[in-house]
Protein backbone atom coordinates (compact mmCIF):
# COMPACT_ATOMS: atom_id res chain seq x y z
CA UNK A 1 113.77 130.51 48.14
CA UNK A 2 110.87 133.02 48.41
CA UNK A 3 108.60 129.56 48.31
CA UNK A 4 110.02 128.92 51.87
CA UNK A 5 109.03 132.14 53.30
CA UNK A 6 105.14 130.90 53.02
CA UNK A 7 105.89 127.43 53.96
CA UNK A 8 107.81 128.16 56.89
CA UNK A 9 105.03 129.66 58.89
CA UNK A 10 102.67 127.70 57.59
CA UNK A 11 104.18 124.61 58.98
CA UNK A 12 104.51 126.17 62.45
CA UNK A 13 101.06 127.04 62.32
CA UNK A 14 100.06 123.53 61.37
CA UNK A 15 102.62 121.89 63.93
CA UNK A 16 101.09 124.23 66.52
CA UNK A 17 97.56 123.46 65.62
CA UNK A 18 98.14 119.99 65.92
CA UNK A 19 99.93 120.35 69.00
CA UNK A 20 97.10 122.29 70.67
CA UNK A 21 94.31 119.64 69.35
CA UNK A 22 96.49 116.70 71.34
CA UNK A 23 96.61 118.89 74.33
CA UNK A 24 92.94 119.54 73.98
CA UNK A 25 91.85 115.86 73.77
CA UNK A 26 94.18 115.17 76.74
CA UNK A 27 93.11 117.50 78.76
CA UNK A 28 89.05 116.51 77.81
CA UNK A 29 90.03 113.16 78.53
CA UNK A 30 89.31 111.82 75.55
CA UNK A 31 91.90 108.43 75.77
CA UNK A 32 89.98 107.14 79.22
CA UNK A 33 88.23 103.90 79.19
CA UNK A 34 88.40 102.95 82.33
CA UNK A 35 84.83 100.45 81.63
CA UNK A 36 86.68 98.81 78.61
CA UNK A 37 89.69 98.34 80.38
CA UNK A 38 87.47 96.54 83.11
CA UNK A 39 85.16 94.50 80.75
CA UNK A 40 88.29 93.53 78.72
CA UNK A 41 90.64 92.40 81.68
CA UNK A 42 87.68 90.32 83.14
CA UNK A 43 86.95 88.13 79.47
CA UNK A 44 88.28 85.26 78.49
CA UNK A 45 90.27 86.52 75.70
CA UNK A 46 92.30 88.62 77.53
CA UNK A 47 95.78 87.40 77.45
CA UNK A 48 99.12 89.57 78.72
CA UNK A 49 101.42 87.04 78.83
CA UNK A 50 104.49 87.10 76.48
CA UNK A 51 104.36 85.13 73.33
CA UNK A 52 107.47 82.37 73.32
């Protein structure tokens, strides 16, 4: 039981860490594409209809 006193905290800290990294990359915009998004609409292989 004295194992989970280390990997309590430990987790939190990692959870945390991860937590703040996601924010981070959010916040720097790191998911926007907006020129991809425009080249890819605009080719030929670009296809949003549903599959039947």
């Amino acid at each position: 039981m004295s194992v989970l006193t280390y990997l309590i905290p430990i987790s939190l800290f990692l959870g945390g860490f991860g937590l703040v990294a996601f924010l981070w990359s959010l916040r720097a915009r790191q998911y926007d594409d907006p020129k991809g998004d425009a080249e890819r609409i605009l080719s030929g292989k670009y296809d949003d209809r549903p599959k039947s």
